[in-house]
N, C-alpha and C. Protein backbone atom coordinates (compact mmCIF):
# COMPACT_ATOMS: atom_id res chain seq x y z
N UNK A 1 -153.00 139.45 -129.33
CA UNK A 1 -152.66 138.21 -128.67
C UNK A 1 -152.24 138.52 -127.23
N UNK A 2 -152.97 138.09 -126.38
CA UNK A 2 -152.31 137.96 -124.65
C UNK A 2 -151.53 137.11 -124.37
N UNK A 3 -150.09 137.49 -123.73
CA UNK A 3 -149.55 136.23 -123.86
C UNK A 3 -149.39 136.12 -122.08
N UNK A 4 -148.91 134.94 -121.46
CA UNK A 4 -148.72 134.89 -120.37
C UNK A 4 -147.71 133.63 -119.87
N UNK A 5 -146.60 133.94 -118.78
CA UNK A 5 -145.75 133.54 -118.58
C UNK A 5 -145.93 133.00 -117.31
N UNK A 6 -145.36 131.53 -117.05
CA UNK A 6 -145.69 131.04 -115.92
C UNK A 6 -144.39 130.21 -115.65
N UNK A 7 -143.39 129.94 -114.70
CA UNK A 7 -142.40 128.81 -114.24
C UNK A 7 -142.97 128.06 -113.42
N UNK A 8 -142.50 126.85 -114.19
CA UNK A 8 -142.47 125.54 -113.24
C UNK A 8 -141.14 125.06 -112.94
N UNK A 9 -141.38 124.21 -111.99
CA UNK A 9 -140.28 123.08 -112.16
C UNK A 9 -140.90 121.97 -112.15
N UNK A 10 -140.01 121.21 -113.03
CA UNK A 10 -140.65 119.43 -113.64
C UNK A 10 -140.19 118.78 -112.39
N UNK A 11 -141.25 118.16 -112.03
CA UNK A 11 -141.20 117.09 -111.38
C UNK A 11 -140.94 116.02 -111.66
N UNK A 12 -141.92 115.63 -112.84
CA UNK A 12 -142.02 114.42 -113.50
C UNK A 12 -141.99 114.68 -114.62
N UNK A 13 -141.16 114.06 -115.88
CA UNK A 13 -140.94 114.79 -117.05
C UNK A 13 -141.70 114.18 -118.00
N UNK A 14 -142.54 113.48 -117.43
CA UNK A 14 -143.54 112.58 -118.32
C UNK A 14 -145.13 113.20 -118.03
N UNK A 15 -144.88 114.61 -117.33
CA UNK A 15 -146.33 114.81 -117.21
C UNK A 15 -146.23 116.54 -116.64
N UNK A 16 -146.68 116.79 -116.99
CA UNK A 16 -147.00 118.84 -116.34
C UNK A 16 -148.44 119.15 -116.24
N UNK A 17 -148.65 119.43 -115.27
CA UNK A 17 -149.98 119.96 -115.10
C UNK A 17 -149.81 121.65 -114.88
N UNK A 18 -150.77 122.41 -115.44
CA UNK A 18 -151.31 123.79 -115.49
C UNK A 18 -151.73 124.16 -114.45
N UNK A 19 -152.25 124.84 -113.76
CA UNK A 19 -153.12 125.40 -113.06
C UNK A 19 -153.41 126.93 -112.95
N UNK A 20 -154.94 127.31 -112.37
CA UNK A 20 -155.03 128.73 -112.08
C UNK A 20 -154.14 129.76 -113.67
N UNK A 21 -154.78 129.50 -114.71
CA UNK A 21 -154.18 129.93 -115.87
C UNK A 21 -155.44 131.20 -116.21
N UNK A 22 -155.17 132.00 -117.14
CA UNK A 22 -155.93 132.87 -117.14
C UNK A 22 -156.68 132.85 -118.51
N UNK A 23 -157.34 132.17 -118.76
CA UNK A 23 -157.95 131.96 -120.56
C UNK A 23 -159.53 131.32 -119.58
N UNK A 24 -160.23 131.59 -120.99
CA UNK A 24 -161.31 130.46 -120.51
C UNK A 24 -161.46 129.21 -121.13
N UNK A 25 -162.53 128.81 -120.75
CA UNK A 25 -163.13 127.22 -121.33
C UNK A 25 -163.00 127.17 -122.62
N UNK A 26 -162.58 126.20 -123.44
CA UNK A 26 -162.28 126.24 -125.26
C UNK A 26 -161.47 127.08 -125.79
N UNK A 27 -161.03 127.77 -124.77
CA UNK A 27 -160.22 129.10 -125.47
C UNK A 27 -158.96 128.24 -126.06
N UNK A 28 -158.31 128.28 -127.57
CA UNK A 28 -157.56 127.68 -128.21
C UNK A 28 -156.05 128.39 -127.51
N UNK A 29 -155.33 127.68 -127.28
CA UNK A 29 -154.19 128.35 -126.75
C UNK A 29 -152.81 128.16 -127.22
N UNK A 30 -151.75 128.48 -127.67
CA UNK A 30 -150.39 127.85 -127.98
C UNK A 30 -149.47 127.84 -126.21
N UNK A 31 -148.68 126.60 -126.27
CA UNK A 31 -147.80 126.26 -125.77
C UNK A 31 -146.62 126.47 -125.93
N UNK A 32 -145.70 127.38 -125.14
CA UNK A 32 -144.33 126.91 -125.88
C UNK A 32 -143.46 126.65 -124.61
N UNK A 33 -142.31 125.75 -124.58
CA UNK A 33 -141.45 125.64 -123.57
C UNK A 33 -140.43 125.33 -123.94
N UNK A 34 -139.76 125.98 -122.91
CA UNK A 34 -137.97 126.45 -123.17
C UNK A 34 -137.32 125.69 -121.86
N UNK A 35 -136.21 125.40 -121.71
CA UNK A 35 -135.57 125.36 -121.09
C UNK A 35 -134.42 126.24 -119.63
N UNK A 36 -134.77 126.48 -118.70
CA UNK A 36 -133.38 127.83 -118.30
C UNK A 36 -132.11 126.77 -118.41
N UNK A 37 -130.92 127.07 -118.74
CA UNK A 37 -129.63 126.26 -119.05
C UNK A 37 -128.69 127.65 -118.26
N UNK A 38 -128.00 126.72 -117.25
CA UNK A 38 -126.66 127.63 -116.27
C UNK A 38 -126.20 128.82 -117.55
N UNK A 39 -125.64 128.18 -118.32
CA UNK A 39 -124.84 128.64 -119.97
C UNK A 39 -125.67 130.25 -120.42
N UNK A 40 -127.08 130.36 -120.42
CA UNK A 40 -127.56 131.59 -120.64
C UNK A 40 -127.16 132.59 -119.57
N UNK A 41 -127.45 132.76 -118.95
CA UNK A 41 -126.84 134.03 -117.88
C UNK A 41 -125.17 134.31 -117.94
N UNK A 42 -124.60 132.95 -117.68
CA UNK A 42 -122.89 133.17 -118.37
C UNK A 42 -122.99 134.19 -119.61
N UNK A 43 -123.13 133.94 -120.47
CA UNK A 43 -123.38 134.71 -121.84
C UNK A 43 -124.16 135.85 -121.79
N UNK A 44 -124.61 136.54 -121.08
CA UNK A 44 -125.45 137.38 -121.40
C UNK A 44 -124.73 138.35 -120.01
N UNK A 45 -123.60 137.51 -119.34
CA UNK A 45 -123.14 138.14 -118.43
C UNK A 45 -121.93 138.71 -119.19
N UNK A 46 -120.85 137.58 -119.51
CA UNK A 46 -119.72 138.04 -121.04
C UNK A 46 -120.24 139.09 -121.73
N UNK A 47 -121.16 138.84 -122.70
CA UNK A 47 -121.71 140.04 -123.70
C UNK A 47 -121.78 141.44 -122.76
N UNK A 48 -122.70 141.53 -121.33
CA UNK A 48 -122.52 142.66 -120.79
C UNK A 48 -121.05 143.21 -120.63
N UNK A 49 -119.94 142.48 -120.13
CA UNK A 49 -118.29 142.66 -119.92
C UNK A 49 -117.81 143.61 -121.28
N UNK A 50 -118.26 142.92 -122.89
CA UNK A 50 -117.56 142.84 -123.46
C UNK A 50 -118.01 144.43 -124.11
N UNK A 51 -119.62 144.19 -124.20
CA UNK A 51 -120.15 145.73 -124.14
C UNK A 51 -119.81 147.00 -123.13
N UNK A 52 -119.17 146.81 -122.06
CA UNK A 52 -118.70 147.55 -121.18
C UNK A 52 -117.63 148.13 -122.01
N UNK A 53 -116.22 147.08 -122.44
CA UNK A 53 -115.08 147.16 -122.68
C UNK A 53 -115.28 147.55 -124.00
N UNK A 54 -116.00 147.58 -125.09
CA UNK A 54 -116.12 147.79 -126.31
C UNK A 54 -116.69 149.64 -125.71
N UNK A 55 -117.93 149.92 -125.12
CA UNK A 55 -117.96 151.29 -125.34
C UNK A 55 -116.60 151.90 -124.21
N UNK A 56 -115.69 151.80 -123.92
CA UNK A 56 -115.40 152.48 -123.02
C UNK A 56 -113.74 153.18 -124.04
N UNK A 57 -113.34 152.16 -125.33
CA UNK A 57 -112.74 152.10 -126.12
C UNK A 57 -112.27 153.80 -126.53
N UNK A 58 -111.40 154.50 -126.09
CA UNK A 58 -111.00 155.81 -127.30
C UNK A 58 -111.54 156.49 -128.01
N UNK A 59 -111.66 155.75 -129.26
CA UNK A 59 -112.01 155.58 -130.56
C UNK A 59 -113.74 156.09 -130.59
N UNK A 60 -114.43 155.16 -129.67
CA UNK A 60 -115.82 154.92 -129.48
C UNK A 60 -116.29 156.38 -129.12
N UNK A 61 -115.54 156.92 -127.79
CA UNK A 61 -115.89 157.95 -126.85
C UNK A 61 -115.84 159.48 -127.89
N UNK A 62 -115.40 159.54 -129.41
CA UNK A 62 -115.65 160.40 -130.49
C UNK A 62 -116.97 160.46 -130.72
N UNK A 63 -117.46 159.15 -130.91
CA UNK A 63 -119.00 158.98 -131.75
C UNK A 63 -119.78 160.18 -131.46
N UNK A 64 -120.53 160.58 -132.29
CA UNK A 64 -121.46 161.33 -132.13
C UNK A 64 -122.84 160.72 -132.53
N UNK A 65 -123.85 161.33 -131.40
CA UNK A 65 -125.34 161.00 -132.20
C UNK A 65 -125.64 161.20 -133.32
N UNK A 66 -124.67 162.74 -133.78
CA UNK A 66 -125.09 162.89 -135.64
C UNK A 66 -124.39 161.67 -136.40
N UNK A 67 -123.56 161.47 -135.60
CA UNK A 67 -122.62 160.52 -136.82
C UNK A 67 -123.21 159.42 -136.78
N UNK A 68 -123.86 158.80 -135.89
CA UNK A 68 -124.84 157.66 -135.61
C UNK A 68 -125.90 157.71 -136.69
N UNK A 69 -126.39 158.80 -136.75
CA UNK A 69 -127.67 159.08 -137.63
C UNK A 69 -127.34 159.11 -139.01
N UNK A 70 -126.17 159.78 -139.02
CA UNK A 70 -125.63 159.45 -140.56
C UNK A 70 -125.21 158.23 -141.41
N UNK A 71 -124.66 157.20 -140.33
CA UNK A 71 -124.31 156.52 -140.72
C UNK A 71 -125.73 155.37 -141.01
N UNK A 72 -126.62 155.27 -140.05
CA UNK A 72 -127.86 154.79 -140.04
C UNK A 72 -128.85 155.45 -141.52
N UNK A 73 -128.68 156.37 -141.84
CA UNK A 73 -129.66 156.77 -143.27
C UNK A 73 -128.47 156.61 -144.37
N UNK A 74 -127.40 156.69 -143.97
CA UNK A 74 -126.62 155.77 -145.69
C UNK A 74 -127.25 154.23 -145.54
N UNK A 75 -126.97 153.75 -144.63
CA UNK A 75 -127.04 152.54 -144.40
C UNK A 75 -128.56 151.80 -144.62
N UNK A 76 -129.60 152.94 -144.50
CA UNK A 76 -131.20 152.91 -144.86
C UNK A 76 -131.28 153.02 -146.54
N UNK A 77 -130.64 154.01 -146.87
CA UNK A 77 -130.50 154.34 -148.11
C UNK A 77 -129.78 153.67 -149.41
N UNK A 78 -128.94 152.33 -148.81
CA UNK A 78 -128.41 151.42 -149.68
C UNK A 78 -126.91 151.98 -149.84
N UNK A 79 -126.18 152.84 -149.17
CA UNK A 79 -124.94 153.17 -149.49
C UNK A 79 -123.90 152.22 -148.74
């Protein structure tokens, strides 16, 4: 599947036109559209903060890659 990403801004919310798209003639295509909302970047700015402050933690700065791995194949393994 090729997928391809294009922004607009609505002008008119009763109508969107395409243009210069990259498919051909009959080519069956899906649509999908999302919204950008102020609120996503806030959040994804927090989560970066909180991931900062979570690895920088004591506790954290022990971890080891083995212990990572260990804990990841109990955790594969149903323990």
């Amino acid at each position: 599947m090729r997928a391809y990403k294009k922004y607009v801004t609505i002008d008119n919310p009763k109508k969107l036109v395409l243009s210069d798209l990259p498919f051909q003639h009959g080519q069956l295509v899906e649509i999908v559209m999302t919204a950008e909302d102020g609120e996503r970047e806030k959040r994804i700015q927090e989560l970066r903060t909180l991931l900062k402050k979570t690895q920088a933690l004591p506790k954290v700065q022990t971890i080891t890659d083995d212990m990572i791995a260990e804990e990841l194949a109990a955790y594969r393994a149903g323990k």
